[in-house]
C-alpha atoms as a PDB file:
ATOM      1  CA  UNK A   1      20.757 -10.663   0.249  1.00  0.00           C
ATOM      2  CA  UNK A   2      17.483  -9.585   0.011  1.00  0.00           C
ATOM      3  CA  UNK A   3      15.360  -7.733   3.149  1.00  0.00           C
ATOM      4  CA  UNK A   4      11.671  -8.039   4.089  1.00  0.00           C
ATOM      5  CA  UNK A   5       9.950  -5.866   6.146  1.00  0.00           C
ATOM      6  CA  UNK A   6       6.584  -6.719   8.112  1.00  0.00           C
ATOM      7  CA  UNK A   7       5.121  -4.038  10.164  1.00  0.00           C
ATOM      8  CA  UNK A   8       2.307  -5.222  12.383  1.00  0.00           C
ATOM      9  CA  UNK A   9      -0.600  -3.543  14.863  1.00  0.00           C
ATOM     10  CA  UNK A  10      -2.278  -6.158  17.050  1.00  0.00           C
ATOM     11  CA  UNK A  11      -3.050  -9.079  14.348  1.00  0.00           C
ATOM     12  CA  UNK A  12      -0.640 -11.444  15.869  1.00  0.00           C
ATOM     13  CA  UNK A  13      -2.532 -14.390  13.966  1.00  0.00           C
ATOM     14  CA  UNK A  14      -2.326 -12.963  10.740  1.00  0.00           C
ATOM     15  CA  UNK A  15       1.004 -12.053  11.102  1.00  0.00           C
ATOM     16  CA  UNK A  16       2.008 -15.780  12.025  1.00  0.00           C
ATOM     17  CA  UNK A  17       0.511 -17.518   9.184  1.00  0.00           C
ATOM     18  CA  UNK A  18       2.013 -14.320   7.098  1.00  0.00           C
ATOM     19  CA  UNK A  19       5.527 -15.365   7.986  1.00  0.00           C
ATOM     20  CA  UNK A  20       4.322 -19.371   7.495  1.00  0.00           C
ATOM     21  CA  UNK A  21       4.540 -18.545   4.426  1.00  0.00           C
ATOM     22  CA  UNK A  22       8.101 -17.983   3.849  1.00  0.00           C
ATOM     23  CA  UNK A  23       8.969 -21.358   5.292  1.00  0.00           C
ATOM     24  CA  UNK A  24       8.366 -22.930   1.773  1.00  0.00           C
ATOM     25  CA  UNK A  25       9.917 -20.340  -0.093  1.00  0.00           C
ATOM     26  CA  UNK A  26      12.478 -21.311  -3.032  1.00  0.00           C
ATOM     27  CA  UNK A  27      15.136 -18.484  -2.073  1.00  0.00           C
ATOM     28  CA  UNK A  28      16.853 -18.481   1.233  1.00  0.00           C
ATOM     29  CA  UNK A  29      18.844 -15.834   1.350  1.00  0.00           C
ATOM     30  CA  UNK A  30      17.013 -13.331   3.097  1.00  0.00           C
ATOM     31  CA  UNK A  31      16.036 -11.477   6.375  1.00  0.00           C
ATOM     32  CA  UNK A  32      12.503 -10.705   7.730  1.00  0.00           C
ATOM     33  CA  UNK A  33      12.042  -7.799   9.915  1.00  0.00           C
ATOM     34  CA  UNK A  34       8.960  -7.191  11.694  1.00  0.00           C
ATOM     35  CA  UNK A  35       8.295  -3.876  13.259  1.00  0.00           C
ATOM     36  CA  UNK A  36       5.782  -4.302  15.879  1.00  0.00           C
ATOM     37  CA  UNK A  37       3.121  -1.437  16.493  1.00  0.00           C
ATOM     38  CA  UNK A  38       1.032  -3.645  18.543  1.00  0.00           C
ATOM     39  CA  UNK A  39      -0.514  -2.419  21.868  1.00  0.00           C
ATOM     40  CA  UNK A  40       0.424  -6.148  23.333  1.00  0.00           C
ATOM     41  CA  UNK A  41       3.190  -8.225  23.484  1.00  0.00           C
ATOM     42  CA  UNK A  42       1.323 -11.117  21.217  1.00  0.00           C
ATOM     43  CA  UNK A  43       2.971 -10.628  18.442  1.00  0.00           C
ATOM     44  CA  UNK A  44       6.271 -10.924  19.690  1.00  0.00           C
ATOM     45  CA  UNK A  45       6.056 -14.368  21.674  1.00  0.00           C
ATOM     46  CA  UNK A  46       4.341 -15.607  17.797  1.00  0.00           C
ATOM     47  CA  UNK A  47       7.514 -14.021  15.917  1.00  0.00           C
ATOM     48  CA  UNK A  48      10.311 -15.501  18.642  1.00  0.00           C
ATOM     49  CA  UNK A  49       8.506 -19.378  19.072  1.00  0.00           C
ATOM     50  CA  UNK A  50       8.464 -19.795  15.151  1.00  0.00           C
ATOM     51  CA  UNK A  51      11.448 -22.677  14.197  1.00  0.00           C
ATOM     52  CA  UNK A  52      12.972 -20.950  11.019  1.00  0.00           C
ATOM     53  CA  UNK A  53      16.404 -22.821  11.598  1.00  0.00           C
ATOM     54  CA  UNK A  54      18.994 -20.728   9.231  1.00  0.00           C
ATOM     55  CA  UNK A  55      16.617 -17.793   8.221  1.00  0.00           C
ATOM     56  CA  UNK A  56      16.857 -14.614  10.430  1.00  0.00           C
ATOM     57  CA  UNK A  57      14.188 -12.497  11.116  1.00  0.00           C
ATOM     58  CA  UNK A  58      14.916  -9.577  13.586  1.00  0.00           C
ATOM     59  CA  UNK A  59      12.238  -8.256  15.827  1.00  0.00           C
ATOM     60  CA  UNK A  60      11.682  -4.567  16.735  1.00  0.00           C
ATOM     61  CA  UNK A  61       9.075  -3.373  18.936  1.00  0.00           C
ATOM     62  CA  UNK A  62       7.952   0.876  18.706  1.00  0.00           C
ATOM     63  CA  UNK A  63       5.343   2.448  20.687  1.00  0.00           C
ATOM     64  CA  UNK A  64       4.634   5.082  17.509  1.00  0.00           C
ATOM     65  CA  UNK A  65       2.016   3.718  15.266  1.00  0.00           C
ATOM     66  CA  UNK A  66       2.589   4.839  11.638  1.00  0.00           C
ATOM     67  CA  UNK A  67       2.987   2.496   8.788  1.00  0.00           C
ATOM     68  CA  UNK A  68       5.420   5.101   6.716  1.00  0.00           C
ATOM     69  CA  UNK A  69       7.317   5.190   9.671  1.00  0.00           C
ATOM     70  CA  UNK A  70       7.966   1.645  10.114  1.00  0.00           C
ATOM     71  CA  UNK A  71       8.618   1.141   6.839  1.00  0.00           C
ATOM     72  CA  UNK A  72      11.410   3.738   6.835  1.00  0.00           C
ATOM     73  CA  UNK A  73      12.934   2.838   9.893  1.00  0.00           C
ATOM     74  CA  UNK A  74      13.031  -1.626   8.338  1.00  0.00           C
ATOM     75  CA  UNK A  75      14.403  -0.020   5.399  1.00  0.00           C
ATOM     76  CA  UNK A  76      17.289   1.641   7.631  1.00  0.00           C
ATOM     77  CA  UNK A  77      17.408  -1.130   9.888  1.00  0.00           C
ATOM     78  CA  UNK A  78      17.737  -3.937   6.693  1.00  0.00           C
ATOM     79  CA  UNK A  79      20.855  -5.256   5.685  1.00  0.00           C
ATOM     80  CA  UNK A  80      20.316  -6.558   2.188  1.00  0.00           C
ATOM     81  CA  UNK A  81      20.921  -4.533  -1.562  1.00  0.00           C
ATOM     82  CA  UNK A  82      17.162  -5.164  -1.954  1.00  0.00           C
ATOM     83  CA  UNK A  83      14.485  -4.144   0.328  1.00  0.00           C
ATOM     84  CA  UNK A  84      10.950  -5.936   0.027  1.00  0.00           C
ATOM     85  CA  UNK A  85       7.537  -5.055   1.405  1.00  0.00           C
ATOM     86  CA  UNK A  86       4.421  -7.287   2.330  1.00  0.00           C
ATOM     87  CA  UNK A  87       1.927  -6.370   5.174  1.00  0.00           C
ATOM     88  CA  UNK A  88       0.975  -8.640   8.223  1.00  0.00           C
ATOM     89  CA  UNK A  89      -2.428 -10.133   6.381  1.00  0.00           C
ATOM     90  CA  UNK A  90      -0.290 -11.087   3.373  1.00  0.00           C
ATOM     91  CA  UNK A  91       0.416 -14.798   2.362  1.00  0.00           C
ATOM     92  CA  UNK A  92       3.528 -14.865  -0.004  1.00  0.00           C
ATOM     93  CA  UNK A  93       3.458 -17.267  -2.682  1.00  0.00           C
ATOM     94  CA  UNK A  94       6.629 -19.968  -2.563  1.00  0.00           C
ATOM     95  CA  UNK A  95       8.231 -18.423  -5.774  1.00  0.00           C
ATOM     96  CA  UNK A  96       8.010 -14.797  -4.254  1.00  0.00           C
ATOM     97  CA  UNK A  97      11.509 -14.102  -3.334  1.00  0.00           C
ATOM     98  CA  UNK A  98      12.979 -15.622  -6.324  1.00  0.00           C
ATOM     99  CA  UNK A  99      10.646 -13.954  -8.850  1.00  0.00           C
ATOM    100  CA  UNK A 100      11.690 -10.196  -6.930  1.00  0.00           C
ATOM    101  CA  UNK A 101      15.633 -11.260  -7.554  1.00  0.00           C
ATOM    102  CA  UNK A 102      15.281 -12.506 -10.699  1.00  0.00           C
ATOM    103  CA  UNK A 103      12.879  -9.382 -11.796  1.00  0.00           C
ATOM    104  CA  UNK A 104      16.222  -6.929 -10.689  1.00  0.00           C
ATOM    105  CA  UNK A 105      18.695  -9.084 -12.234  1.00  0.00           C
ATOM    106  CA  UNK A 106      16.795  -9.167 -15.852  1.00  0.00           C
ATOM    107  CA  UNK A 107      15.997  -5.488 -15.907  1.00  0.00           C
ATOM    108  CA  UNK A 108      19.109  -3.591 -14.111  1.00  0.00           C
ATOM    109  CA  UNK A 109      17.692  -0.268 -15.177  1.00  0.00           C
ATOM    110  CA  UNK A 110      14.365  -0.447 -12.774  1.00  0.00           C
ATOM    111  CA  UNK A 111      14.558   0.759  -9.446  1.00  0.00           C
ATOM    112  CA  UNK A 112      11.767  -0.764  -7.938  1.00  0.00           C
ATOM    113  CA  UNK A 113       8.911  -3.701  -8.796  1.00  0.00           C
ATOM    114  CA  UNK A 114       5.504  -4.305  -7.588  1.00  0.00           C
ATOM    115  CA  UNK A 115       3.505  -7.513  -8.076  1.00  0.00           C
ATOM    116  CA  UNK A 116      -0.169  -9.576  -8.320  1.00  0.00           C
ATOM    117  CA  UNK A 117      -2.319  -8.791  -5.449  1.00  0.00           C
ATOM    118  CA  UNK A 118      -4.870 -12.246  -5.320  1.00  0.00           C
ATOM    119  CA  UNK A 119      -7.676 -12.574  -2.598  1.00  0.00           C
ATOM    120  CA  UNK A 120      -6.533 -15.212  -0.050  1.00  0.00           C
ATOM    121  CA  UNK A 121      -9.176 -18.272  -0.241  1.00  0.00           C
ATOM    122  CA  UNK A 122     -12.148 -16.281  -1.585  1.00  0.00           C
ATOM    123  CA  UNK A 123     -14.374 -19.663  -1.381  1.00  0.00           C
ATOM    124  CA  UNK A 124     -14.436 -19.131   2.499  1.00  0.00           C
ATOM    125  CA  UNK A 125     -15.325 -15.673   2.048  1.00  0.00           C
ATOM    126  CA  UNK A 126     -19.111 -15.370   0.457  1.00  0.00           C
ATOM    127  CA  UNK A 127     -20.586 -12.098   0.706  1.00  0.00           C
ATOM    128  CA  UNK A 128     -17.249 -10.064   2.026  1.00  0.00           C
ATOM    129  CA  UNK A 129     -14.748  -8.142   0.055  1.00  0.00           C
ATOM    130  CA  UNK A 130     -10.946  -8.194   0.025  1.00  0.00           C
ATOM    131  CA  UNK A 131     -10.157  -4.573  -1.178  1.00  0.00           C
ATOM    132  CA  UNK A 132      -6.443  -3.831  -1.815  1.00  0.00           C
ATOM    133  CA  UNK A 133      -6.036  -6.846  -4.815  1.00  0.00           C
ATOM    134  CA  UNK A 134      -4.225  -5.722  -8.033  1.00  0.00           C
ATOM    135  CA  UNK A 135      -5.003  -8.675 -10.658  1.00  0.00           C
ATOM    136  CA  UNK A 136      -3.798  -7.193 -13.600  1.00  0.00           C
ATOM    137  CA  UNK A 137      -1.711 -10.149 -15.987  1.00  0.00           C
ATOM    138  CA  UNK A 138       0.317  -7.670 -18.133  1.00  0.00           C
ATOM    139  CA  UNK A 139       3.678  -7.434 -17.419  1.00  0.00           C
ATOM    140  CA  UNK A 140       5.146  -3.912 -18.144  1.00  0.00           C
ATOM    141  CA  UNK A 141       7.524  -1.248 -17.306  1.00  0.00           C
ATOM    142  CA  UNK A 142       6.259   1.872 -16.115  1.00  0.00           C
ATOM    143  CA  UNK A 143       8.271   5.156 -17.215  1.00  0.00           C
ATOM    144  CA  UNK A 144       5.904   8.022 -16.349  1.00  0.00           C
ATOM    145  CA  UNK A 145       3.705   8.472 -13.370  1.00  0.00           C
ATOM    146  CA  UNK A 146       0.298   7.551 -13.392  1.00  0.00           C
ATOM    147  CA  UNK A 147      -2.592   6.283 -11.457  1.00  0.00           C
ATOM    148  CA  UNK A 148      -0.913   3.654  -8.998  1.00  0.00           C
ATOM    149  CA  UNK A 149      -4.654   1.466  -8.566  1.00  0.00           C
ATOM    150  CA  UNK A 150      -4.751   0.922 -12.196  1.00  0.00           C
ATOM    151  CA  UNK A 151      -1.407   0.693 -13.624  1.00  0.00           C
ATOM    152  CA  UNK A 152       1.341   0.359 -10.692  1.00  0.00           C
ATOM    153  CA  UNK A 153       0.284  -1.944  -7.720  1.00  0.00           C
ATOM    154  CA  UNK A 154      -0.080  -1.572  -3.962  1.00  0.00           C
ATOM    155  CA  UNK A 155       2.608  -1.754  -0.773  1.00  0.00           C
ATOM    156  CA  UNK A 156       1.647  -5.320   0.223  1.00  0.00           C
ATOM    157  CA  UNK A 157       3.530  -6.453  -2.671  1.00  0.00           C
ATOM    158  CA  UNK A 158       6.374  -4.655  -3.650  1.00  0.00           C
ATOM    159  CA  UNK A 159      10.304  -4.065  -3.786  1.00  0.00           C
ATOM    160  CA  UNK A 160      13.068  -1.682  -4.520  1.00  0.00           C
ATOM    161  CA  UNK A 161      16.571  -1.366  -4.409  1.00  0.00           C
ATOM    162  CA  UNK A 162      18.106  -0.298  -1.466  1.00  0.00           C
ATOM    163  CA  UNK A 163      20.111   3.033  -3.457  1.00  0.00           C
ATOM    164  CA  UNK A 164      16.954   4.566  -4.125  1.00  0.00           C
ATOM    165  CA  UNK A 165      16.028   5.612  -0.306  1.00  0.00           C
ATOM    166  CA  UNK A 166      19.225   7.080  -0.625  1.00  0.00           C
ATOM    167  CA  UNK A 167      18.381   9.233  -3.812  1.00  0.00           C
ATOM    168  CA  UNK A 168      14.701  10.173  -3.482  1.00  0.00           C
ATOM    169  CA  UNK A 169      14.305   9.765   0.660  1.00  0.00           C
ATOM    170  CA  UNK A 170      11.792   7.178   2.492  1.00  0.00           C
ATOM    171  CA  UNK A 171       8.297   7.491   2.778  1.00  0.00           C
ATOM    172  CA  UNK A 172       5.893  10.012   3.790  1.00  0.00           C
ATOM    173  CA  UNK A 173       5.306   9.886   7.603  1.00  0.00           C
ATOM    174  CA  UNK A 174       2.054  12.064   6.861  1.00  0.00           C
ATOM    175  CA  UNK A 175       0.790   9.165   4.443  1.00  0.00           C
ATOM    176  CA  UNK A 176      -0.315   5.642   4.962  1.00  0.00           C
ATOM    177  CA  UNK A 177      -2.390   4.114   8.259  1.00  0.00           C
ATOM    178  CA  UNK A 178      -2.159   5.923  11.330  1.00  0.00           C
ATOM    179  CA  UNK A 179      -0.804   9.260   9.763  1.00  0.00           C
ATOM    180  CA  UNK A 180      -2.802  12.481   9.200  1.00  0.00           C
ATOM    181  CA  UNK A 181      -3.466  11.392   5.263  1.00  0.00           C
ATOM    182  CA  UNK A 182      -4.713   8.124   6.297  1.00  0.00           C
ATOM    183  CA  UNK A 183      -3.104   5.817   2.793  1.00  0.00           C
ATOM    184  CA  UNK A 184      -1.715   6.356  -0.034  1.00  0.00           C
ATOM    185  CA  UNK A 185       2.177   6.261   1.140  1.00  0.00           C
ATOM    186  CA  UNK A 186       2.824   3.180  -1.346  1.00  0.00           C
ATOM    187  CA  UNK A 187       1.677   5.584  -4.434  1.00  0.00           C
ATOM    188  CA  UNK A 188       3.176   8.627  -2.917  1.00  0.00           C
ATOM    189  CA  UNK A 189       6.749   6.249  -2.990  1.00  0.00           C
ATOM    190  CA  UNK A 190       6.602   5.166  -6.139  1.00  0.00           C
ATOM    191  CA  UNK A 191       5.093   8.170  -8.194  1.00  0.00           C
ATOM    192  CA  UNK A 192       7.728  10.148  -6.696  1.00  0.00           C
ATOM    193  CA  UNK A 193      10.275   7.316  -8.028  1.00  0.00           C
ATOM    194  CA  UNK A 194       8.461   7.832 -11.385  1.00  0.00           C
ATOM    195  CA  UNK A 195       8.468  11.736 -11.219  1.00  0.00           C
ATOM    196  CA  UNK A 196      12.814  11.732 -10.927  1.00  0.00           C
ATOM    197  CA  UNK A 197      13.226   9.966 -13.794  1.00  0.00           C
ATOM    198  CA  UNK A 198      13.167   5.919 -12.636  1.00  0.00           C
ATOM    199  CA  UNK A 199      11.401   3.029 -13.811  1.00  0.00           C
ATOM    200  CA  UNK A 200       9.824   0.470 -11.901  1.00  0.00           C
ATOM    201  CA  UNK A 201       8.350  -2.913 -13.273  1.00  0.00           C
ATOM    202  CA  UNK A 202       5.063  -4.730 -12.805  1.00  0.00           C
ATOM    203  CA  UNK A 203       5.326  -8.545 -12.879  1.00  0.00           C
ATOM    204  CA  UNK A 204       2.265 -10.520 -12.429  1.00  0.00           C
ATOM    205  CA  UNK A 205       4.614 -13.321 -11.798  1.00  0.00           C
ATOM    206  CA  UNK A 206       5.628 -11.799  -8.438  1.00  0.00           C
ATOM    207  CA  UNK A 207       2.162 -13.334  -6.292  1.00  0.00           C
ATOM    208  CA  UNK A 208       0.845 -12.097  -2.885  1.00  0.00           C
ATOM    209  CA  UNK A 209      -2.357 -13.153  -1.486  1.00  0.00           C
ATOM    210  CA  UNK A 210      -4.241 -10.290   1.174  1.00  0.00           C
ATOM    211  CA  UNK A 211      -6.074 -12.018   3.854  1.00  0.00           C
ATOM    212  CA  UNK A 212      -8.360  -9.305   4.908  1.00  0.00           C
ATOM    213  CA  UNK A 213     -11.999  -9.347   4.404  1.00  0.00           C
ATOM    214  CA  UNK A 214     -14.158  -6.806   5.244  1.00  0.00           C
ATOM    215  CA  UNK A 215     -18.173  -6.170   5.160  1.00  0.00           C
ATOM    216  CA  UNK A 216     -19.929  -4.257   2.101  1.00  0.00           C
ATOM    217  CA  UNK A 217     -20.738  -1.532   5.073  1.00  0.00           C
ATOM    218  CA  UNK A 218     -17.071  -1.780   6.130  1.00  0.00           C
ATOM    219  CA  UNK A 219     -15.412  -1.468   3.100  1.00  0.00           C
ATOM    220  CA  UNK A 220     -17.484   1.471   2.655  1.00  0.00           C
ATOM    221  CA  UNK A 221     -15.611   3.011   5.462  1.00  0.00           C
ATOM    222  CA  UNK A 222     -12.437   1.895   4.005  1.00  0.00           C
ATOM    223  CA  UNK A 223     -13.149   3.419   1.089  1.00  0.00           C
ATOM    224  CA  UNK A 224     -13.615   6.932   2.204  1.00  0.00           C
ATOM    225  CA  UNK A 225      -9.717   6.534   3.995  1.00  0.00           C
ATOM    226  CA  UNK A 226      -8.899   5.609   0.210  1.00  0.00           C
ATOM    227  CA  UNK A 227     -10.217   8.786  -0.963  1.00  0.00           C
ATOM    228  CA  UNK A 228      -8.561  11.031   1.820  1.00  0.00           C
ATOM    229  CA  UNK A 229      -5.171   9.466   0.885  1.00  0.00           C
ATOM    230  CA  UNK A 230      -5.462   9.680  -2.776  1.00  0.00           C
ATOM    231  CA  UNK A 231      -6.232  13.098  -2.951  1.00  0.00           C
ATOM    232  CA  UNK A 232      -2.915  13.750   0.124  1.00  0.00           C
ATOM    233  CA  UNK A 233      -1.392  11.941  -2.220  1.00  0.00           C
ATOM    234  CA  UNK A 234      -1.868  13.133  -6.244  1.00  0.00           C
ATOM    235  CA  UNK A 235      -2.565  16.473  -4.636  1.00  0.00           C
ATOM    236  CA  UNK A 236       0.947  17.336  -2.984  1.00  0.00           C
ATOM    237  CA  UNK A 237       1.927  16.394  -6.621  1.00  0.00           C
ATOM    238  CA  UNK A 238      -0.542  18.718  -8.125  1.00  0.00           C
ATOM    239  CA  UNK A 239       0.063  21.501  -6.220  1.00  0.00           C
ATOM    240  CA  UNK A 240       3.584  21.469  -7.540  1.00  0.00           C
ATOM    241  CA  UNK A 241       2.347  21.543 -10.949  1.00  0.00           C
ATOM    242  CA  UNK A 242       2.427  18.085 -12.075  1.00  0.00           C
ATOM    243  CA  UNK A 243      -0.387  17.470 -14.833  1.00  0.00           C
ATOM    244  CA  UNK A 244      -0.695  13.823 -14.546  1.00  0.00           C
ATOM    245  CA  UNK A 245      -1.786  14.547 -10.484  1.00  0.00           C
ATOM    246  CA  UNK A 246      -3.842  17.336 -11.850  1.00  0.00           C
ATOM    247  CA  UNK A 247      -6.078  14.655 -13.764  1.00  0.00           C
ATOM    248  CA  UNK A 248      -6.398  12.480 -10.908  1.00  0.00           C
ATOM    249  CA  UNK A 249      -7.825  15.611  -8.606  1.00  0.00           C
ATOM    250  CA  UNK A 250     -10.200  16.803 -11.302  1.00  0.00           C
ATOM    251  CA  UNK A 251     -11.455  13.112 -11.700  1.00  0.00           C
ATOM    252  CA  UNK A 252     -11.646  12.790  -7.789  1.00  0.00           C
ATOM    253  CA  UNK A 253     -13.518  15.919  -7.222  1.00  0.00           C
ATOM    254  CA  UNK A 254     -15.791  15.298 -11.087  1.00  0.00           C
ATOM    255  CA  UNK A 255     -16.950  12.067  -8.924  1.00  0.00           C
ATOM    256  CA  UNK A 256     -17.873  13.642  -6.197  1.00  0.00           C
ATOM    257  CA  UNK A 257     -19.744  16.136  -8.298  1.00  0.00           C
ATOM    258  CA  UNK A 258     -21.618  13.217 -10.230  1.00  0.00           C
ATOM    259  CA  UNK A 259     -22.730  11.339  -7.322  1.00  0.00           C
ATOM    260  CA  UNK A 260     -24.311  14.714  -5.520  1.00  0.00           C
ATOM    261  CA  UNK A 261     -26.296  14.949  -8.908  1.00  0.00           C
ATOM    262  CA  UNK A 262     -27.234  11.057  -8.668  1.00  0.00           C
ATOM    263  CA  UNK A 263     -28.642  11.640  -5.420  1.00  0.00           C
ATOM    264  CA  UNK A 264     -30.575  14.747  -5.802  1.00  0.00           C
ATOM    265  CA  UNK A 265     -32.183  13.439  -8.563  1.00  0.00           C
ATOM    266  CA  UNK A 266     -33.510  10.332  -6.349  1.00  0.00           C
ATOM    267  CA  UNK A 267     -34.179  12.974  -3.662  1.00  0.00           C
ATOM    268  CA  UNK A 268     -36.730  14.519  -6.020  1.00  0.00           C
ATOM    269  CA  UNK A 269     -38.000  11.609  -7.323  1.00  0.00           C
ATOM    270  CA  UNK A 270     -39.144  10.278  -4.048  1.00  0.00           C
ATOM    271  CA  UNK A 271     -36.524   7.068  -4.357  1.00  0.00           C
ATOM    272  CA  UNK A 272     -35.649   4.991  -1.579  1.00  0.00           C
ATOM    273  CA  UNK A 273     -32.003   5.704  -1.038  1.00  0.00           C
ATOM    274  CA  UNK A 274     -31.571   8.993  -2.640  1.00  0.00           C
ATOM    275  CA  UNK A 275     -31.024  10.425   1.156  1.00  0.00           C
ATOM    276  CA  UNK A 276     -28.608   7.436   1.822  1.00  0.00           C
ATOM    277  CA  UNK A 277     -26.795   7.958  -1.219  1.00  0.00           C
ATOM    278  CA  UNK A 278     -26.599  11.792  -0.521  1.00  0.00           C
ATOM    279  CA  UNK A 279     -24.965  11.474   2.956  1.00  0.00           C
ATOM    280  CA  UNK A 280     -22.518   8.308   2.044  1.00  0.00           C
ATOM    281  CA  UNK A 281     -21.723  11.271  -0.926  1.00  0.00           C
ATOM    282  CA  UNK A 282     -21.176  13.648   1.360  1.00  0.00           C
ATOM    283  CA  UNK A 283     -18.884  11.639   4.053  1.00  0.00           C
ATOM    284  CA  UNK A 284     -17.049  11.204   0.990  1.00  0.00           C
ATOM    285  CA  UNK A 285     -16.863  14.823  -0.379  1.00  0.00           C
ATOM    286  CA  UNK A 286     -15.567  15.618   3.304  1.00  0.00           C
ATOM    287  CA  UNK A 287     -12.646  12.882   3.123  1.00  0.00           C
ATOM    288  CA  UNK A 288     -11.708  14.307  -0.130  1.00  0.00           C
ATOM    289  CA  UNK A 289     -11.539  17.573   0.800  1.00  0.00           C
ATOM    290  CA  UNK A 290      -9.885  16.596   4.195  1.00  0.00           C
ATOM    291  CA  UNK A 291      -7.210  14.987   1.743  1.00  0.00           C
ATOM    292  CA  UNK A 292      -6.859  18.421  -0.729  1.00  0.00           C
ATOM    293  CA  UNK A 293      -6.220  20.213   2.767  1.00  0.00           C
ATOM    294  CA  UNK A 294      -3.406  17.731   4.266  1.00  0.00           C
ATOM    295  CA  UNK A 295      -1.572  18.148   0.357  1.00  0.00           C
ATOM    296  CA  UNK A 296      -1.299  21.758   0.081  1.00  0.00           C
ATOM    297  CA  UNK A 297       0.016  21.682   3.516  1.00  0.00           C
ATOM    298  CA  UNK A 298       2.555  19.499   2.591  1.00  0.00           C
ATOM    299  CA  UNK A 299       3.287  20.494  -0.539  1.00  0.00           C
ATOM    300  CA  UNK A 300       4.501  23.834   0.848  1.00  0.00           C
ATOM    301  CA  UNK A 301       6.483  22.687   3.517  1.00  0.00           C
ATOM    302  CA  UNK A 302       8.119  19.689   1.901  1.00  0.00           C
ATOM    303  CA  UNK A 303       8.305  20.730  -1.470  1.00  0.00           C
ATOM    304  CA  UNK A 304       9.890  18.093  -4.124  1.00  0.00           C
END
């Protein structure tokens, strides 16, 4: 049997047409658990009035809002040999469940897959951004950490099996939304997967579709929560000597560097957003920085 976890905080509406979506899948054996966050009891009465006849989905509510945390605790609380993730503004594609089985069965030396990451109906969307898509159409197995936005996927869309939270733990309660390192608890998972010796698969096959759209002004704001987990993340890494993390810091902080030169430069040359670009630089710069802090704490007192 295979296990899905949902964890949710007060978008009861996405969350419903989220587990819509697994009415028309092609694999039915499986369990959905949703672990509820929510500051209201909206998501609950949508979870217990949908008709899925056989299918089971279990509903937990917690008052703690941390997305490592309720990942952890559907992983303990799931009953099947694999354990999938998707989040509550996700719309999985009908062949989803199959294509995660049938990715394990062909390759029985990977531990863990992630899968495409599509916009959700960009043609209702003009002029707003859905960040958090991974549309890369190479399949591959992936031996050796490495940059997980580029070359490994994101936690809306991917699976592992269940023996590998017993051998390398469960996530990072100090990583993802509502912790301390704001995101990054996905890459933190798998690149410490990667760093013990395990392989995980991409499979563009295995389709997910985010419905979350954002602003360009708020996915600036997003952004800078990207940068504050990615350094948390490739930084606990780094501090414990790992060269690959190493690169990703010294490109992180390189950036930074760059875009402080950009916007003197404008400054001085009397341009129109030079002063804009400086301050959205140095919100930045203070997110990253925020980030390098939260990893050496970390990496100190939970050492690999």
């Amino acid at each position: 049997m295979l296990s899905i976890t949902i964890s949710t905080y007060n978008r009861q509406y996405l969350l419903k047409n989220s587990l819509q979506s697994f009415k028309n899948s092609s694999f039915n054996n499986y369990e959905i658990i949703v672990i509820d966050q929510s500051q209201n009891n909206l998501s609950q009465f949508i979870t217990k009035s949908l008709n899925f006849n056989s299918i089971n989905i279990r509903y937990f509510k917690i008052k703690r809002r941390n997305l490592s945390y309720a990942r952890s605790l559907g992983v303990k609380l799931s009953k099947g040999n694999i354990v999938a993730f998707t989040d509550d503004d996700c719309i999985v594609s009908k062949n989803w469940l199959k294509n995660i089985v049938q990715t394990f069965k062909k390759n029985q030396d990977i531990v863990g897959v992630f899968g495409k990451v599509l916009p959700y109906k960009p043609q209702l969307k003009k002029g707003k951004i859905c960040p958090c898509t991974f549309l890369n159409n190479q399949k591959r197995i992936i031996s050796k950490p490495c940059l997980h936005s580029k070359n490994i996927g994101f936690g809306n869309n991917m699976a592992f099996r269940r023996e590998i939270f017993e051998k390398v733990g469960r996530f990072k309660e100090w990583l993802g939304p509502g912790s301390i390192g704001s995101n990054a608890e996905d890459a933190e998972f798998a690149l410490r997967i990667l760093s013990k010796g395990y392989k995980i698969l991409y499979n563009p096959k295995i389709k997910a579709y985010h419905n979350r759209w954002l602003t360009k002004e708020e996915f600036r704001k997003q952004q800078l929560s990207y940068a504050c987990g990615e350094v948390a993340c490739y930084g606990f890494f780094a501090f414990q000597g790992k060269k690959f993390a190493k690169r990703v810091m010294v490109n992180n902080f390189k950036d930074s560097y760059e875009k402080f030169r950009k916007s003197l430069e404008l400054i001085f040359s009397l341009k129109k957003y030079g002063l804009l670009l400086f301050i959205h630089t140095l919100e930045e710069f203070y997110f990253r920085l925020r980030g390098l802090m939260i990893s050496f704490y970390f990496s100190k007192r939970e050492p690999l």
